[in-house]
N, C-alpha and C. Protein backbone atom coordinates (compact mmCIF):
# COMPACT_ATOMS: atom_id res chain seq x y z
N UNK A 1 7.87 60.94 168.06
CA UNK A 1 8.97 61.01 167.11
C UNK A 1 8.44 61.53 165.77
N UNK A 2 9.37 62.35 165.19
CA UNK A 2 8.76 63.03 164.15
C UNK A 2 9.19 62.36 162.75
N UNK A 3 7.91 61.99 161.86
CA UNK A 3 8.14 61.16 160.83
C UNK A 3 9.43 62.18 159.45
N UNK A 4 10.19 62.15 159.19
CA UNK A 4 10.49 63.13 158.26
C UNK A 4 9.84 63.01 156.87
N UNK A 5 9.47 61.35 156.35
CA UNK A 5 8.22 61.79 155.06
C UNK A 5 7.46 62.37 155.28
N UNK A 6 6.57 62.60 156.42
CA UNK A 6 5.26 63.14 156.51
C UNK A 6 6.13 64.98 156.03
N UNK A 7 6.76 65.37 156.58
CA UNK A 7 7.64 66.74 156.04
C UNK A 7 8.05 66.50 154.81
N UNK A 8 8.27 65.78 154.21
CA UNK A 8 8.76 65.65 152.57
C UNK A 8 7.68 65.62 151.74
N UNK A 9 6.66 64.78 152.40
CA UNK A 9 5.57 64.72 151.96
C UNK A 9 4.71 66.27 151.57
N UNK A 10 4.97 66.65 153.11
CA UNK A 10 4.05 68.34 152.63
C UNK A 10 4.51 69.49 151.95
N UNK A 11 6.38 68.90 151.77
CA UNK A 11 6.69 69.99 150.96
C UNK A 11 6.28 70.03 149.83
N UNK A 12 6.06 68.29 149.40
CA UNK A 12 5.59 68.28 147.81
C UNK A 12 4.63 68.72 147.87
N UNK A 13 3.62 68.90 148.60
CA UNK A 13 2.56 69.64 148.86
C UNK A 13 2.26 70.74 148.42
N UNK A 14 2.94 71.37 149.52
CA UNK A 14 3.02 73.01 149.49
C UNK A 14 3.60 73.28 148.13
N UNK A 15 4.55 73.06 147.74
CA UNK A 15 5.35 73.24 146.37
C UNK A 15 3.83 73.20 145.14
N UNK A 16 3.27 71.85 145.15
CA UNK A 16 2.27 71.85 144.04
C UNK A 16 1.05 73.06 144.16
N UNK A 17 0.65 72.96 145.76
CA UNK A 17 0.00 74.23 145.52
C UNK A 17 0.07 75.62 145.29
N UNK A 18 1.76 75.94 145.34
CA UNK A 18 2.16 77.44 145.17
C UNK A 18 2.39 77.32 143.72
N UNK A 19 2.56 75.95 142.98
CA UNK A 19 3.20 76.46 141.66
C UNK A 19 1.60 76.47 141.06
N UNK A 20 0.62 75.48 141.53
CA UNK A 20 -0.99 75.64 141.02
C UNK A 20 -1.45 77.22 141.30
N UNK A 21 -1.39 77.80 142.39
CA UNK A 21 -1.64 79.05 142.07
C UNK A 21 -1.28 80.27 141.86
N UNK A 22 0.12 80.09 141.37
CA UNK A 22 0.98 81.03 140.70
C UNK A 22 0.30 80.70 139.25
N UNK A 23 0.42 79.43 138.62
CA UNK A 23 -0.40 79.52 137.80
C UNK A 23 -1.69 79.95 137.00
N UNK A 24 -1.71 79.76 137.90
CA UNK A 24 -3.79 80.16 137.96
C UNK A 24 -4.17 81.65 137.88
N UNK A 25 -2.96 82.21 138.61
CA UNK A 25 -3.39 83.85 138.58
C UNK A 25 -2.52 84.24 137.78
N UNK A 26 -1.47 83.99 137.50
CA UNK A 26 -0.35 84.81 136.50
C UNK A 26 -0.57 84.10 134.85
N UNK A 27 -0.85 83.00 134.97
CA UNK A 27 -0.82 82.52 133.05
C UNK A 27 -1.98 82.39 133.04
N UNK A 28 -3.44 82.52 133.42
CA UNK A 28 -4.78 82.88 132.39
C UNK A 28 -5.05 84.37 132.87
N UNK A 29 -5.99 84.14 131.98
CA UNK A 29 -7.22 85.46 131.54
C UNK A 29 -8.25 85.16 132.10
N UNK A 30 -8.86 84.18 132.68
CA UNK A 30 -9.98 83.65 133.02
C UNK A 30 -10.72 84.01 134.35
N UNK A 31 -11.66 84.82 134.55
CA UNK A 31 -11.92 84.89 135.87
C UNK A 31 -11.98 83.70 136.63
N UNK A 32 -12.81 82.93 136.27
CA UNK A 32 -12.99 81.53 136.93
C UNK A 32 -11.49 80.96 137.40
N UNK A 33 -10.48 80.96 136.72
CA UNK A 33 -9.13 80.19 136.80
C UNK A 33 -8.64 81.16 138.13
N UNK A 34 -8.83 82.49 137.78
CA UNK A 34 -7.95 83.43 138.91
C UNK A 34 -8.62 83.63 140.21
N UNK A 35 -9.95 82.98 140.36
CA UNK A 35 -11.33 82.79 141.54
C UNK A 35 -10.42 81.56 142.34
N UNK A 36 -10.20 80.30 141.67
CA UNK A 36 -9.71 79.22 141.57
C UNK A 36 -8.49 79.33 142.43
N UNK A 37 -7.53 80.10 141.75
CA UNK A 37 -6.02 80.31 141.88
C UNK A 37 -5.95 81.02 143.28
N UNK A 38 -6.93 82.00 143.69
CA UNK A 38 -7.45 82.58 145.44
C UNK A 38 -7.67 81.92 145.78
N UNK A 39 -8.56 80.88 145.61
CA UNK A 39 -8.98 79.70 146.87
C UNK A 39 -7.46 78.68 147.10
N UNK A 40 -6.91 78.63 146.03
CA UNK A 40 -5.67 77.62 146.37
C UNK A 40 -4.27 78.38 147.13
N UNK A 41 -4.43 79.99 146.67
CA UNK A 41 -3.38 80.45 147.44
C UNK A 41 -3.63 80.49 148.93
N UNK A 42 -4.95 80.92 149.84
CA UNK A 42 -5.54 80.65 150.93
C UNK A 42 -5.27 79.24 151.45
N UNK A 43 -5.38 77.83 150.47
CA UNK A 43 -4.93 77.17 151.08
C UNK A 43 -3.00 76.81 151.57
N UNK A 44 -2.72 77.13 150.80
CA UNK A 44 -1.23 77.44 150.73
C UNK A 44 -1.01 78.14 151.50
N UNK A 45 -1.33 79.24 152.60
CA UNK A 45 -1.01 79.98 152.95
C UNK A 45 -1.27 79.34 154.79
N UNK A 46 -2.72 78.99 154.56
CA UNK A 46 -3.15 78.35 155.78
C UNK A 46 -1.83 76.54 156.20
N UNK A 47 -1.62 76.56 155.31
CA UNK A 47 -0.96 75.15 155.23
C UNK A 47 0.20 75.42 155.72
N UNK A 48 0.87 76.87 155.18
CA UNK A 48 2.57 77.12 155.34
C UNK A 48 2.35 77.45 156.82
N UNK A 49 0.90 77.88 157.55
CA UNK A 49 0.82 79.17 158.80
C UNK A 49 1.25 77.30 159.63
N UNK A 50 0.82 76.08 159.17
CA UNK A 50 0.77 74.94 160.20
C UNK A 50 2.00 74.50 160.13
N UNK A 51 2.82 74.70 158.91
CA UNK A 51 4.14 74.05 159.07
C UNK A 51 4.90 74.72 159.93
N UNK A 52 4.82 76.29 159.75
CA UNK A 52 5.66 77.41 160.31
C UNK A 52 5.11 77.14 162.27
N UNK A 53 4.07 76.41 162.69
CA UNK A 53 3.30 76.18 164.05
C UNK A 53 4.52 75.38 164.39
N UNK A 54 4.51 73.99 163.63
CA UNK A 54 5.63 73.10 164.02
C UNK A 54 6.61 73.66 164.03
N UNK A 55 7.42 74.29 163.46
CA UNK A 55 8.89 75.10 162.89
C UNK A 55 9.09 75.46 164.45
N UNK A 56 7.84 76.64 164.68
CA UNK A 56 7.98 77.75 166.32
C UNK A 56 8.23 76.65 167.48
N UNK A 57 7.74 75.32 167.39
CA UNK A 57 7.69 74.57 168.53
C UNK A 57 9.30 73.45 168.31
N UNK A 58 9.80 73.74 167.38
CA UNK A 58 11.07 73.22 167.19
C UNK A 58 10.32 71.29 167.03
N UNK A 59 9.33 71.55 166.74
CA UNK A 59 8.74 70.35 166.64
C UNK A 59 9.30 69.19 165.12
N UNK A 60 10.03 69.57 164.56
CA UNK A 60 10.44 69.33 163.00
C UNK A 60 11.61 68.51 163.56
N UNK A 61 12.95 68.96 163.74
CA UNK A 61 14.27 68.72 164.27
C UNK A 61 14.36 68.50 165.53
N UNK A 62 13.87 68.97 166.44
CA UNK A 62 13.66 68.78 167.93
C UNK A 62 15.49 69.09 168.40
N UNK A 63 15.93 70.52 168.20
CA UNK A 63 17.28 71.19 168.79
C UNK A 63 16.84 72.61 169.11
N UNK A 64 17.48 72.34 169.86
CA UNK A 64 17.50 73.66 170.76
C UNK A 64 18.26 75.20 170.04
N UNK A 65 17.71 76.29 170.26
CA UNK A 65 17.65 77.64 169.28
C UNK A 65 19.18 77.68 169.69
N UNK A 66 19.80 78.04 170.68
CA UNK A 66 21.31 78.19 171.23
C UNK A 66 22.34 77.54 170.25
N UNK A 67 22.04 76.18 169.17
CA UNK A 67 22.70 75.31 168.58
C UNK A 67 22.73 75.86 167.03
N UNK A 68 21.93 77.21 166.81
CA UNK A 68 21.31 77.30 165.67
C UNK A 68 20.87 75.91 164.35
N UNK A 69 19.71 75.70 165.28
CA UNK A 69 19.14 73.68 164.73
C UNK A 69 18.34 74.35 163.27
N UNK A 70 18.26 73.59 162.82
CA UNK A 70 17.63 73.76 161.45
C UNK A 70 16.09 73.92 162.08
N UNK A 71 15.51 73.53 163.01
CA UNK A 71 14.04 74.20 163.26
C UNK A 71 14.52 75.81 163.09
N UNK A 72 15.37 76.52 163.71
CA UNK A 72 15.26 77.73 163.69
C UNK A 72 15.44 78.70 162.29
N UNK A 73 16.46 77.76 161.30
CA UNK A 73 16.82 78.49 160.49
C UNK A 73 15.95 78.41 159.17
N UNK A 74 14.79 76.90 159.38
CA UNK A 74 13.82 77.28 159.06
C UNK A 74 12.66 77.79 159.02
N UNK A 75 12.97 77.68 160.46
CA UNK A 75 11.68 78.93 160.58
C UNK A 75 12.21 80.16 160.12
N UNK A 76 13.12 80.89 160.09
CA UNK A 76 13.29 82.11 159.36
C UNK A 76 13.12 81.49 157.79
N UNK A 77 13.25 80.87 157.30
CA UNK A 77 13.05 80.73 155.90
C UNK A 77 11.50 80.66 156.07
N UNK A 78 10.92 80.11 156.54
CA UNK A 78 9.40 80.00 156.51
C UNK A 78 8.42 81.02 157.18
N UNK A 79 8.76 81.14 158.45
CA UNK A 79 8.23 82.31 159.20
C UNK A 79 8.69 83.95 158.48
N UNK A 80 9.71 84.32 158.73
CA UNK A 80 10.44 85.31 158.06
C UNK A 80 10.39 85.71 156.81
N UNK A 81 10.76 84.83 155.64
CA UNK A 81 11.23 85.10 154.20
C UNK A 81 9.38 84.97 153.76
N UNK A 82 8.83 83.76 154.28
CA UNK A 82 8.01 83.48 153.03
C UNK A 82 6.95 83.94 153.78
N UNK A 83 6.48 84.00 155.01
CA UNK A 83 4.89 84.10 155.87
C UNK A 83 4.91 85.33 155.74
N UNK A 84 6.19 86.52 156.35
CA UNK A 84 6.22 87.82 156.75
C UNK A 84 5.84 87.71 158.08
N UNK A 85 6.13 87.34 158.95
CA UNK A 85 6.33 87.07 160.45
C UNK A 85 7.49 86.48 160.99
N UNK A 86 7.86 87.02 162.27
CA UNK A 86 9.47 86.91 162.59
C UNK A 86 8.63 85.47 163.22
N UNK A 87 9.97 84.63 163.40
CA UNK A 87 9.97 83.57 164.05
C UNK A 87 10.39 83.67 165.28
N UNK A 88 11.34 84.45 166.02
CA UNK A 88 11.70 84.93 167.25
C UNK A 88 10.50 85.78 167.95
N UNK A 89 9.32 86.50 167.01
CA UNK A 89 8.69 87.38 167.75
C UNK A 89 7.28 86.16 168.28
N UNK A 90 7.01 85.36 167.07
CA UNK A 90 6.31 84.46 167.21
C UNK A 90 6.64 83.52 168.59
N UNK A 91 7.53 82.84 168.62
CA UNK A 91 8.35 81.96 170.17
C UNK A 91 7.95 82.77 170.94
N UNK A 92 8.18 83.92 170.90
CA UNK A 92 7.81 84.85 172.58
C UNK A 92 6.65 84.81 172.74
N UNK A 93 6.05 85.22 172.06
CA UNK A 93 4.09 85.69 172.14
C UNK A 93 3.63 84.12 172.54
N UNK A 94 3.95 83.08 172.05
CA UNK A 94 3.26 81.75 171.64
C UNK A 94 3.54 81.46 172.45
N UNK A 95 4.95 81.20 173.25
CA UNK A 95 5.09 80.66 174.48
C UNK A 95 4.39 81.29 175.66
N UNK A 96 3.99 82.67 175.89
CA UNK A 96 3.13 83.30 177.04
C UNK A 96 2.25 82.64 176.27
N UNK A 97 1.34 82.32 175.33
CA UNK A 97 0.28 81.69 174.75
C UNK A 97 0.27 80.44 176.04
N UNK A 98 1.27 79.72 175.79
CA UNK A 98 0.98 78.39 176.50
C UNK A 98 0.94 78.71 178.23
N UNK A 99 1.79 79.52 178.75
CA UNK A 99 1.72 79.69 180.16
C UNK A 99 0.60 80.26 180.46
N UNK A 100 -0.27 81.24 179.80
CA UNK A 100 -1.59 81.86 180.39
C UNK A 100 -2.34 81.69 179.28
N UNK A 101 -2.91 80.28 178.92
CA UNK A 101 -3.69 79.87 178.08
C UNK A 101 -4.68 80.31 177.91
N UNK A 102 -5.30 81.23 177.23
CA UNK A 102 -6.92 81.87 177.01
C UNK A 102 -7.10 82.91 178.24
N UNK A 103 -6.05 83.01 178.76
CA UNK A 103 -6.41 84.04 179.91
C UNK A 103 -6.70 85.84 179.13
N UNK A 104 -7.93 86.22 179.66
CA UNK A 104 -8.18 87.36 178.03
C UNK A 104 -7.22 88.44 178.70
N UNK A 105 -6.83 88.61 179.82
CA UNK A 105 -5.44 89.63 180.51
C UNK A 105 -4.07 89.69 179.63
N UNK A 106 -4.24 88.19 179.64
CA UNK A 106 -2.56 87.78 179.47
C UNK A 106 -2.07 87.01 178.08
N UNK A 107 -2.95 86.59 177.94
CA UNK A 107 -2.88 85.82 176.57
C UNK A 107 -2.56 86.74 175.64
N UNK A 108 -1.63 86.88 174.99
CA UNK A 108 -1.34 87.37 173.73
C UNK A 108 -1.74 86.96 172.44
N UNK A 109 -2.38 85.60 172.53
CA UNK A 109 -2.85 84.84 170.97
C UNK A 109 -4.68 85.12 170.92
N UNK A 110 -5.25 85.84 171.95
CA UNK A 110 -6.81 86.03 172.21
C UNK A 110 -6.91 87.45 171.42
């Protein structure tokens, strides 16, 4: 069962680290601050790629795509708007991911 703080939780997350390194690179001068502000956008980015993992597996809301469930329509907000990756192209590839797991033929995620 999926906790929904643990998701409220990471939005505050994600939120502090996009506004920390919007900061960091757009309001100083400082190399060090804008060195800083790269390492935090990388994490932000790696962080959104795990939420957007759950999103593809409808793992968030747990409804089915046919219902248009808020997993899907955020995954276009997340996958789509903010990653630059479709969320529909992702489900296809990811799911042959799981049926021919590491197979180097068939696997599409190798």
């Amino acid at each position: 069962k999926t906790s929904p703080s643990f998701y409220v939780a990471k939005f505050v997350w994600l939120s502090s680290l996009f506004g920390s390194a919007l900061a960091l690179t757009v309001l100083t001068t400082s190399v060090f601050a804008h060195m800083l502000g790269a390492i935090i956008w990388g994490v932000f980015w790696q962080q959104l790629a795990f939420i957007g993992h759950d999103i593809g597996h409808s793992a968030i809301f747990h409804a089915r795509k046919d219902k248009w469930p808020l997993d899907w329509i955020f995954g276009i907000l997340v996958g789509n708007l903010l990653g630059g990756i479709s969320i529909g192209w992702w489900r296809k590839s990811h799911n042959v991911h799981h049926v021919v797991c590491n197979s180097v033929e068939h696997d599409p995620d190798i």
